[in-house]
N, C-alpha and C. Protein backbone atom coordinates (compact mmCIF):
# COMPACT_ATOMS: atom_id res chain seq x y z
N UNK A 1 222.67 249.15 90.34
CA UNK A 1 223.03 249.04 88.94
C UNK A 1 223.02 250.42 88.32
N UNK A 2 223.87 250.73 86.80
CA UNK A 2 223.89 252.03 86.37
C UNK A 2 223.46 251.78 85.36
N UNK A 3 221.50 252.36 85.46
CA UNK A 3 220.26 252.86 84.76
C UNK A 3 220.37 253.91 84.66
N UNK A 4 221.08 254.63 83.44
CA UNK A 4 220.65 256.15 83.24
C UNK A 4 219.63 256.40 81.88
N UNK A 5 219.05 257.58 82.02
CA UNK A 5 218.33 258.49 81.44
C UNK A 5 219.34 259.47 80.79
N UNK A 6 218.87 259.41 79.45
CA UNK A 6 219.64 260.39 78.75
C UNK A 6 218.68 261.40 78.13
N UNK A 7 218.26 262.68 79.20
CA UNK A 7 217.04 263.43 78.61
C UNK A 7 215.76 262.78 78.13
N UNK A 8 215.09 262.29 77.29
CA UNK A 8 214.29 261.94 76.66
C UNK A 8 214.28 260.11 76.44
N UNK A 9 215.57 259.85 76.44
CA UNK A 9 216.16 258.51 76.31
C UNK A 9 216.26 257.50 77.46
N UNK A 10 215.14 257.01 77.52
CA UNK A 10 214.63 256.62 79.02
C UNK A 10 214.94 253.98 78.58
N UNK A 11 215.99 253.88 79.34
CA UNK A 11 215.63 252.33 79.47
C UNK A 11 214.58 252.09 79.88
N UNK A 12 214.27 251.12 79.01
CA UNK A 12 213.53 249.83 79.26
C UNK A 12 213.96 248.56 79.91
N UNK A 13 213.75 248.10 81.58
CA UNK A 13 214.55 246.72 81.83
C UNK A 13 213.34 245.83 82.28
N UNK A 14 213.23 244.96 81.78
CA UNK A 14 212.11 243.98 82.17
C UNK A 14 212.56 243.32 83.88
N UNK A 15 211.69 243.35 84.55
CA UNK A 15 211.69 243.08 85.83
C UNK A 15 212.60 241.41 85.72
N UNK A 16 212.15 241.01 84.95
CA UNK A 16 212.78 239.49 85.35
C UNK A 16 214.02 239.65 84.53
N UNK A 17 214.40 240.81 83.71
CA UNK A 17 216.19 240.52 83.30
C UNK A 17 216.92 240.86 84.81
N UNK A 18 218.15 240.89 84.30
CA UNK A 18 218.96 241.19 85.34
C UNK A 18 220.10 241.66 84.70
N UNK A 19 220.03 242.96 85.38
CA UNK A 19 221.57 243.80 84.90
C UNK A 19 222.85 243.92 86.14
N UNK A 20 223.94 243.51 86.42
CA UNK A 20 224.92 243.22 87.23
C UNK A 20 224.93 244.87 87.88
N UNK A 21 225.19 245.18 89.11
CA UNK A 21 224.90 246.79 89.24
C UNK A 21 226.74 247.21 88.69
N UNK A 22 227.89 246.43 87.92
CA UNK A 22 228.56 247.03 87.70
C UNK A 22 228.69 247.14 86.02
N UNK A 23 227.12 246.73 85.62
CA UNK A 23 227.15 247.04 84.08
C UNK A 23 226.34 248.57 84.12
N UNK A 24 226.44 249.13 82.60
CA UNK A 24 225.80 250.30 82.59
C UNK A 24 225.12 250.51 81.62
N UNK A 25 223.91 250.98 81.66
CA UNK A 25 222.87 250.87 80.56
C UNK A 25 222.39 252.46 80.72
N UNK A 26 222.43 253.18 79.22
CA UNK A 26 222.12 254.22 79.06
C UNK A 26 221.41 254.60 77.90
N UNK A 27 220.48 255.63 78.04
CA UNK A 27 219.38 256.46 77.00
C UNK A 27 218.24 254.91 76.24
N UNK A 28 218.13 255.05 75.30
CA UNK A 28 217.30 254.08 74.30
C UNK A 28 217.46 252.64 74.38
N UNK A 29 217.71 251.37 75.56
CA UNK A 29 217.70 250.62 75.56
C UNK A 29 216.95 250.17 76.09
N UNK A 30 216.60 248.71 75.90
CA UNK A 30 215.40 247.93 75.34
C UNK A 30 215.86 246.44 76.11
N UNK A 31 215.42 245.61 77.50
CA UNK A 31 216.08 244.34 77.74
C UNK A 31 214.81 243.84 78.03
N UNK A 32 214.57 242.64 77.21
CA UNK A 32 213.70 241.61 77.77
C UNK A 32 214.03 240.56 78.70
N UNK A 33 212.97 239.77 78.92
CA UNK A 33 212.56 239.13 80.01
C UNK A 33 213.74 237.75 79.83
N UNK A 34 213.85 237.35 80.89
CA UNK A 34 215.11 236.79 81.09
C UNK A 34 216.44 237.11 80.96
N UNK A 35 216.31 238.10 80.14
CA UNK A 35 218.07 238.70 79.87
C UNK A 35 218.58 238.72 80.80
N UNK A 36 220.36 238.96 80.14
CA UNK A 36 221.25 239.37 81.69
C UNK A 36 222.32 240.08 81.27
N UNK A 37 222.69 241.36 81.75
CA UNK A 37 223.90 241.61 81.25
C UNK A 37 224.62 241.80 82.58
N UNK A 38 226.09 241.33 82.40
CA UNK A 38 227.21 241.25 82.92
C UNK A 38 228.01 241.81 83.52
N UNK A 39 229.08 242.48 84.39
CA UNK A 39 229.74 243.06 84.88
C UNK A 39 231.13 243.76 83.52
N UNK A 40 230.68 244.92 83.49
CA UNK A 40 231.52 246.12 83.07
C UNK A 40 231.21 246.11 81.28
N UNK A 41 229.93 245.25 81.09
CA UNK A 41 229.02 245.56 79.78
C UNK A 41 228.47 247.09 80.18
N UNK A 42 228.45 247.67 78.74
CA UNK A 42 228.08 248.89 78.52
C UNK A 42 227.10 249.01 77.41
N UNK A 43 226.08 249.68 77.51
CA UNK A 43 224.62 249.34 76.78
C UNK A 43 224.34 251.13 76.31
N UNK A 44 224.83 251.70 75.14
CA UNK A 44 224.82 252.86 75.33
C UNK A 44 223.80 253.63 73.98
N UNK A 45 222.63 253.80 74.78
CA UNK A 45 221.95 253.97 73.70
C UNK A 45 221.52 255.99 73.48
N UNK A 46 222.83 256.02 73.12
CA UNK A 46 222.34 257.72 73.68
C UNK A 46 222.09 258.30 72.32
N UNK A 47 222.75 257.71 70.70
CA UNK A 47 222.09 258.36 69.82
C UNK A 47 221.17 257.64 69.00
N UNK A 48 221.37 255.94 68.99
CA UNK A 48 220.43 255.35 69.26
C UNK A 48 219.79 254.55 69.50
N UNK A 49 218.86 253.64 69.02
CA UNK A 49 218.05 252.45 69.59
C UNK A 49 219.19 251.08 70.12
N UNK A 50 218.77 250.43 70.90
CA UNK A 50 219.40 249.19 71.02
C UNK A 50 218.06 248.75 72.10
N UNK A 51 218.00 247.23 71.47
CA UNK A 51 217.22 246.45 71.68
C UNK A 51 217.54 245.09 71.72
N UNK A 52 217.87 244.40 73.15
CA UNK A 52 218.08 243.07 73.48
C UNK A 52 216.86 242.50 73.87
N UNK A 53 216.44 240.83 73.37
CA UNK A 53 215.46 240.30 73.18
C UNK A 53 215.46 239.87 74.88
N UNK A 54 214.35 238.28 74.63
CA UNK A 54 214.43 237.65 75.87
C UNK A 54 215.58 236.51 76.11
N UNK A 55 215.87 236.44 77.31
CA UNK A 55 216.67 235.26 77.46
C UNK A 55 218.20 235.10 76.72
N UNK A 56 218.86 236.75 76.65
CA UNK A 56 220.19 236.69 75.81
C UNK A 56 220.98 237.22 77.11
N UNK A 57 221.87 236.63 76.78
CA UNK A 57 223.26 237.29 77.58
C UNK A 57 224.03 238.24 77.20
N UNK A 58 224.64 239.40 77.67
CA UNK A 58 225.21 240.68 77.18
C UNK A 58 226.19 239.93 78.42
N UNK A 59 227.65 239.71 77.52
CA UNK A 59 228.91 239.23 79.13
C UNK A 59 229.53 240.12 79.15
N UNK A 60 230.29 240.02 80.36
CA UNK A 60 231.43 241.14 80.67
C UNK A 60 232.23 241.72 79.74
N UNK A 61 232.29 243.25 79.50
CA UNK A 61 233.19 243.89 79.11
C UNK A 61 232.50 244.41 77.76
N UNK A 62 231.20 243.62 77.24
CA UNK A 62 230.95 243.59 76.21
C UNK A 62 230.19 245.25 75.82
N UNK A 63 230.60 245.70 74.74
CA UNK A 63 230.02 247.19 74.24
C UNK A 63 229.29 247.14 73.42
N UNK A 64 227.63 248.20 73.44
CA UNK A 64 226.80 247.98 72.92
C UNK A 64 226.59 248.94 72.57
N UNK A 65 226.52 249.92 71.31
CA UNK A 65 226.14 251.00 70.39
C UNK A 65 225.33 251.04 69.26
N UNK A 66 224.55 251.99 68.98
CA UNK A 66 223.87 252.41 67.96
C UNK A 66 224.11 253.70 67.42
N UNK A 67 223.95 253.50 66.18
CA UNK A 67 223.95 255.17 65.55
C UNK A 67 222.43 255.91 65.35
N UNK A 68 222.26 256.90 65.31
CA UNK A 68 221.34 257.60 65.10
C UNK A 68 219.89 257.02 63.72
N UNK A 69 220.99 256.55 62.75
CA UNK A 69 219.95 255.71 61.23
C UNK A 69 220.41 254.20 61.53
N UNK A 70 221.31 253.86 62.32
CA UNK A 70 221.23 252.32 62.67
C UNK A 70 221.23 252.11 63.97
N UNK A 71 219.81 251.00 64.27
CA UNK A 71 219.56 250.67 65.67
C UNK A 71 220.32 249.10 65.90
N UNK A 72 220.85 249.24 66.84
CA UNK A 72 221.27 247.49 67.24
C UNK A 72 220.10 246.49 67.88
N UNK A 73 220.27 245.58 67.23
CA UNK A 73 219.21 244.75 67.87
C UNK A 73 219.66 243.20 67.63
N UNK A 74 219.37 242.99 69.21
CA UNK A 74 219.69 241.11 69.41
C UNK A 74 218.56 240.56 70.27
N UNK A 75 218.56 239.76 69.21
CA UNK A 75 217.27 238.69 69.43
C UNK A 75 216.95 237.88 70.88
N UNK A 76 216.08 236.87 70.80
CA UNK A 76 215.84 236.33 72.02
C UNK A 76 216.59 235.05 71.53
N UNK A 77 216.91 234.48 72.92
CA UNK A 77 217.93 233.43 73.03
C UNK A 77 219.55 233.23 72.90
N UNK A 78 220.02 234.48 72.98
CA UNK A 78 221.49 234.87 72.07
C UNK A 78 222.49 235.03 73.03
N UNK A 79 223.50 234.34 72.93
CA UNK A 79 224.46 234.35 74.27
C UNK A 79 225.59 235.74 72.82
N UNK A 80 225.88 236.40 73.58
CA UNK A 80 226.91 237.72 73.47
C UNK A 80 228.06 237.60 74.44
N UNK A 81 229.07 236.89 73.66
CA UNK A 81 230.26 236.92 74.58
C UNK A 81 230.79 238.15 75.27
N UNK A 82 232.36 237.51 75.89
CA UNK A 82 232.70 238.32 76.60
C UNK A 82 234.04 239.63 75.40
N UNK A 83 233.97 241.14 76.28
CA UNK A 83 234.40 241.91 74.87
C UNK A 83 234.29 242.09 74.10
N UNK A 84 232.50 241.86 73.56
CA UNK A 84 232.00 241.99 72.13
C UNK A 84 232.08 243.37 71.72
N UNK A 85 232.01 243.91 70.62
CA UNK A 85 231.80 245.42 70.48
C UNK A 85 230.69 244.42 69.29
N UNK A 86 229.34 245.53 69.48
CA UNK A 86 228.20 245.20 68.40
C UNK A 86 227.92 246.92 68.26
N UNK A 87 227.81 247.08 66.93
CA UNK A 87 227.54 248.13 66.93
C UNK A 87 226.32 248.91 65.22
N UNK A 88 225.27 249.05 65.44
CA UNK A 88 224.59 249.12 64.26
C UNK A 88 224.20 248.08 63.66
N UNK A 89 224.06 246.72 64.50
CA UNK A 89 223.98 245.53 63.69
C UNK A 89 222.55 244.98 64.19
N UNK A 90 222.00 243.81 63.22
CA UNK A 90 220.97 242.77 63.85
C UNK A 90 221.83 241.49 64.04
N UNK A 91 221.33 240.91 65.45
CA UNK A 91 221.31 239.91 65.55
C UNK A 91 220.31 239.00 65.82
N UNK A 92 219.87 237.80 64.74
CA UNK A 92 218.52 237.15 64.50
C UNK A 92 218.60 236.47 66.41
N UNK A 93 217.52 235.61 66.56
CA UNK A 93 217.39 234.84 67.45
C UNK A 93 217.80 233.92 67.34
N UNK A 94 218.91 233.41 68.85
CA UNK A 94 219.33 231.77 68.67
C UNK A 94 220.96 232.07 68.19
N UNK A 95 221.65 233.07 68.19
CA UNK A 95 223.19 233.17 67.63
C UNK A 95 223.78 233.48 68.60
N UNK A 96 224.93 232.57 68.46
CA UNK A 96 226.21 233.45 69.54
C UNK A 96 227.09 234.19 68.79
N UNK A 97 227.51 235.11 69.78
CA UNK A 97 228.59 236.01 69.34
C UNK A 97 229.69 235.81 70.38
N UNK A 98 230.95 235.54 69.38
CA UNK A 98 232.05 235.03 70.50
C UNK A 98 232.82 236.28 71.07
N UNK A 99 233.30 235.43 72.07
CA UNK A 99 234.51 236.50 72.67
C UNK A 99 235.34 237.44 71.95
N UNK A 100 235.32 238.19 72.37
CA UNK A 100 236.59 239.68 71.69
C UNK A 100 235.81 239.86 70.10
N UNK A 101 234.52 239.79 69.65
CA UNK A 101 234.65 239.76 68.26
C UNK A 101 233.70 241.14 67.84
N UNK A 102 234.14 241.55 66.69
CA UNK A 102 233.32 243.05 66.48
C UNK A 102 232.29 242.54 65.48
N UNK A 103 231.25 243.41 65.35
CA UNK A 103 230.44 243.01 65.04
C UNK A 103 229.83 244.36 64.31
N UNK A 104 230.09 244.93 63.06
CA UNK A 104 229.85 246.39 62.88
C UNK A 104 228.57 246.43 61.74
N UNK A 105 228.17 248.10 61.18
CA UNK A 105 227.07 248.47 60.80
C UNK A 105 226.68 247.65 59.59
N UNK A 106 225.47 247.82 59.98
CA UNK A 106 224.64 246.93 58.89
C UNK A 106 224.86 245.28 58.64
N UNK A 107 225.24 244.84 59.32
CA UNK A 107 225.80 243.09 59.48
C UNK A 107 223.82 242.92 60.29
N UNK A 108 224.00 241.85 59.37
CA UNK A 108 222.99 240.62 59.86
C UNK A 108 223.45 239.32 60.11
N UNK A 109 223.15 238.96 61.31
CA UNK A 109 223.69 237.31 61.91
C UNK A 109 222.11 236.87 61.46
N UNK A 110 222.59 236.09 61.13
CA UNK A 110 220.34 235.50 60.96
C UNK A 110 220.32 234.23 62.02
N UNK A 111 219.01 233.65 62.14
CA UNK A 111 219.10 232.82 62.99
C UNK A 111 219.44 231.92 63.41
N UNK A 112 220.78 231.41 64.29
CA UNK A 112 221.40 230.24 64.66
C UNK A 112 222.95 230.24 64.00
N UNK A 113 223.14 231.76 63.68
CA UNK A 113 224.53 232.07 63.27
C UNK A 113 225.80 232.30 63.74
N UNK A 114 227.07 232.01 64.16
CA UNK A 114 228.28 231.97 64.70
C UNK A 114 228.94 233.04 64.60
N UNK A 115 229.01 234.29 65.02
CA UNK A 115 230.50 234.86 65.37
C UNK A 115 231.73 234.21 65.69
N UNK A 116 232.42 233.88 65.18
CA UNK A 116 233.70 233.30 66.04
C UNK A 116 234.20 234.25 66.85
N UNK A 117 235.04 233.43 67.83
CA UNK A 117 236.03 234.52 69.05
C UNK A 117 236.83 235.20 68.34
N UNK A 118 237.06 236.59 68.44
CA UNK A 118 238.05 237.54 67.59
C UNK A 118 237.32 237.91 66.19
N UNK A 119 236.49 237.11 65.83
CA UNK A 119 236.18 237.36 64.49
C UNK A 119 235.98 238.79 64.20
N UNK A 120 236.06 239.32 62.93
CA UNK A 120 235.56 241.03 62.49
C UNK A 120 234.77 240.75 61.51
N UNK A 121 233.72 240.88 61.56
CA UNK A 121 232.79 241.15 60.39
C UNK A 121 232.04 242.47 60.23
N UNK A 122 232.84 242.96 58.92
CA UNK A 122 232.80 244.19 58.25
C UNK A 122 231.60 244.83 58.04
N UNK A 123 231.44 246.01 57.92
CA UNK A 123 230.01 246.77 57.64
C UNK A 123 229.37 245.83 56.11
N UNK A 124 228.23 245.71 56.23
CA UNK A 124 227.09 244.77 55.22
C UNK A 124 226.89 243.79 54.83
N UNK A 125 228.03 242.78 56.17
CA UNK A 125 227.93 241.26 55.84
C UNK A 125 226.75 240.64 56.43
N UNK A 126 226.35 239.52 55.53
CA UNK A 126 225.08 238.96 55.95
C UNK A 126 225.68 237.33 56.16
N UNK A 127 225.87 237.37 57.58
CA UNK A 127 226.26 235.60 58.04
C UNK A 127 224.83 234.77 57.73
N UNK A 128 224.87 234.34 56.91
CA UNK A 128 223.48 233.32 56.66
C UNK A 128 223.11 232.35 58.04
N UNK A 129 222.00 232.17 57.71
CA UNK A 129 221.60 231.02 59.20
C UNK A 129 222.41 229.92 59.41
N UNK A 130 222.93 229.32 60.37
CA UNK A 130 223.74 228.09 61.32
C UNK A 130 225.25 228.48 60.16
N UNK A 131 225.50 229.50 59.86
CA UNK A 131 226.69 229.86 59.36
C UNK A 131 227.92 230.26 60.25
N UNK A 132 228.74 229.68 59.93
CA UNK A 132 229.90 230.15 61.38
C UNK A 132 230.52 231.80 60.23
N UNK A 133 231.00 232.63 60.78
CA UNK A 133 231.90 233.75 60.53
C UNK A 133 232.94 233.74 61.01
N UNK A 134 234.11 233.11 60.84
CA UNK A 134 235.29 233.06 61.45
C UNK A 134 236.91 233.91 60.57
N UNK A 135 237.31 234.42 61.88
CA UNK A 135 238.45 235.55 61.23
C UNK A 135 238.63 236.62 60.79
N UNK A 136 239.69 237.26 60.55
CA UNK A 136 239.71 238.85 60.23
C UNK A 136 240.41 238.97 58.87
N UNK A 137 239.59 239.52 58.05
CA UNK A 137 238.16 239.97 57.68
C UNK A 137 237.30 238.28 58.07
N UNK A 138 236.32 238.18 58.25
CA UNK A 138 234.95 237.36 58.87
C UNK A 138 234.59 236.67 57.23
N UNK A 139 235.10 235.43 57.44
CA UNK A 139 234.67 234.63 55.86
C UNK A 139 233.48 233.59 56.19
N UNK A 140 233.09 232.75 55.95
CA UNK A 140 232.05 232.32 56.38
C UNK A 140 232.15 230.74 56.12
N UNK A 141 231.54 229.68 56.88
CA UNK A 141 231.25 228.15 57.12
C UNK A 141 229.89 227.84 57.21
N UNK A 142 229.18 227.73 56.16
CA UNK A 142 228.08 227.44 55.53
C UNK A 142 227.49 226.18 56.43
N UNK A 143 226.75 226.15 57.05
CA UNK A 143 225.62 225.58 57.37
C UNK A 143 226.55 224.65 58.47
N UNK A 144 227.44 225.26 59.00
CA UNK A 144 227.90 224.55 60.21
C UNK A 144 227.91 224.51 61.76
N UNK A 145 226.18 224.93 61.66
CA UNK A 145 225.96 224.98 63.49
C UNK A 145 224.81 224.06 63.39
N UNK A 146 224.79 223.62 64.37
CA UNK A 146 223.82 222.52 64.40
C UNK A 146 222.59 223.25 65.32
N UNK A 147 221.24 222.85 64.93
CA UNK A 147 219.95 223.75 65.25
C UNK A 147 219.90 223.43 67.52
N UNK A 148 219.81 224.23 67.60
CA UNK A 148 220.00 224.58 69.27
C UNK A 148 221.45 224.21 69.70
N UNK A 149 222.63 224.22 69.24
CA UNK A 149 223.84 224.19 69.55
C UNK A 149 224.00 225.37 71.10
N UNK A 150 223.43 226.42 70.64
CA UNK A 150 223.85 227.23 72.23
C UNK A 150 222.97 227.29 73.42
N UNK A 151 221.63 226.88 72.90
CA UNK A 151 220.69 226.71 74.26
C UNK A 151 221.44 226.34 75.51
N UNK A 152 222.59 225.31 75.57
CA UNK A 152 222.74 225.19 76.84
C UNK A 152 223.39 226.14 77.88
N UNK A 153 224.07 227.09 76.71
CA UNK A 153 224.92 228.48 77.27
C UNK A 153 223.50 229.46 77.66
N UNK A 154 222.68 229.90 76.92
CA UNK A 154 221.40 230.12 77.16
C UNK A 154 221.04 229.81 78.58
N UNK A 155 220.84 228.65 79.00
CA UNK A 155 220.35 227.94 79.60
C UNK A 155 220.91 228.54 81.34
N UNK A 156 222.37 228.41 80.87
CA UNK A 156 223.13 228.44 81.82
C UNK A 156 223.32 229.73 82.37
N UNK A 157 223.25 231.19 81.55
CA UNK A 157 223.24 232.04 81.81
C UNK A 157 222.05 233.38 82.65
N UNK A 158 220.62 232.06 81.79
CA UNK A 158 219.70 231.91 82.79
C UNK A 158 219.65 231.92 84.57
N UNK A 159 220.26 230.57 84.80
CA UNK A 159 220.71 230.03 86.07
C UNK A 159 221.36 231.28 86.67
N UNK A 160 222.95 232.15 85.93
CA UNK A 160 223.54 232.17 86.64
C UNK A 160 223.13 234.00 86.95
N UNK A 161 221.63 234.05 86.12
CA UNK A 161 221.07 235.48 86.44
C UNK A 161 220.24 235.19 87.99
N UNK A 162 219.67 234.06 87.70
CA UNK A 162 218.50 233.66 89.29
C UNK A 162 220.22 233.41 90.40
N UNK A 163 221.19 233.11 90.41
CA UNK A 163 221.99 232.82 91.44
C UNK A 163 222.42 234.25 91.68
N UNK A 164 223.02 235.02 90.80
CA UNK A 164 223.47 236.22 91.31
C UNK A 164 222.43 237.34 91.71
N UNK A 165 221.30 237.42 91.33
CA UNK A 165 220.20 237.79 91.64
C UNK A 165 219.81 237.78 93.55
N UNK A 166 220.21 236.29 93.90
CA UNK A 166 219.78 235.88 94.81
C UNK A 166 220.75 235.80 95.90
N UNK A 167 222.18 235.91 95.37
CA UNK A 167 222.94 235.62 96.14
C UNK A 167 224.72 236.53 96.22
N UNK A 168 224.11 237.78 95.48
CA UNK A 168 225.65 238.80 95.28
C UNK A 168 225.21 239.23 96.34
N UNK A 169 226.51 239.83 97.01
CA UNK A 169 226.02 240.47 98.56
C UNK A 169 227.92 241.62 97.49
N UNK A 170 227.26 242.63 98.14
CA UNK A 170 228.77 243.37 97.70
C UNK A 170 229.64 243.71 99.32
N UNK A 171 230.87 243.52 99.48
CA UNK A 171 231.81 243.42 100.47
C UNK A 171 232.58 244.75 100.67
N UNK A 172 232.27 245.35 100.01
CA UNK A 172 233.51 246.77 100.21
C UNK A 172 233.19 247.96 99.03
């Protein structure tokens, strides 16, 4: 896997996450226990903090940045689709973030909140809890996720860290 050190900017990977060896994680990042990130996710914490909880998924393709006065941070339990760009943002515990969707500075997802796929939500939006954010510009659907709606993606991404863990063999 590509664990780099950026001078001073040393990862953190909890023994029981699992990072795909064709994702890349660099300088100031932070993965807890159960995590998993994905094949050709990029985790780039070189100016600054980023911090993924326990038990979240970072999927393929997906880009992960911080700025120097804003740290990114996603909670425990949080499936992160595939092609996300997150960048300077919180994400509470318990939210998905869909496919292809940006996710920029100073945005708070709070807990059990929806990115939609494609969605853009603009620098200082605050998606309230089980709130969906859907579309460009990112408008919002008030109290329309139902409480553990993604655990089973959770769940599953779990699984499919102990299978590839146990069972990628690389061919060429």
């Amino acid at each position: 896997m590509a664990i780099y050190a950026l001078g001073d900017r040393v990862p953190t990977v909890h023994e029981d996450a699992y990072v795909h060896p064709d994702a890349t994680v660099i300088g100031d990042v932070t993965i807890g226990a159960g995590s998993s990130v994905w094949p050709g996710a990029v985790l780039r914490g070189d100016y600054g903090t980023i911090v993924v909880g326990e038990r979240t998924s970072i999927q393929d393709g997906t880009v992960v940045h911080a700025t120097p006065d804003k740290p990114t941070v996603i909670g425990n339990r949080c499936v992160v689709g595939h092609i996300v760009h997150l960048e300077g943002c919180t994400i509470e515990d318990d939210s998905l973030i869909g496919s292809g969707s940006v996710v920029l500075h100073d945005v708070v997802v709070r807990s059990g909140g929806l990115v939609g796929a494609g969605a853009v939500v603009s620098n200082g939006t605050e998606v309230p809890a089980r709130a969906m954010a859907l579309g460009i510009p990112a408008k919002m659907r008030l109290d329309a996720v139902e409480e553990g709606a993604f655990l089973p993606a959770v769940e599953q991404y779990e699984k499919n860290a102990a299978r590839y863990r146990a069972d990628l063999t690389r061919l060429g």
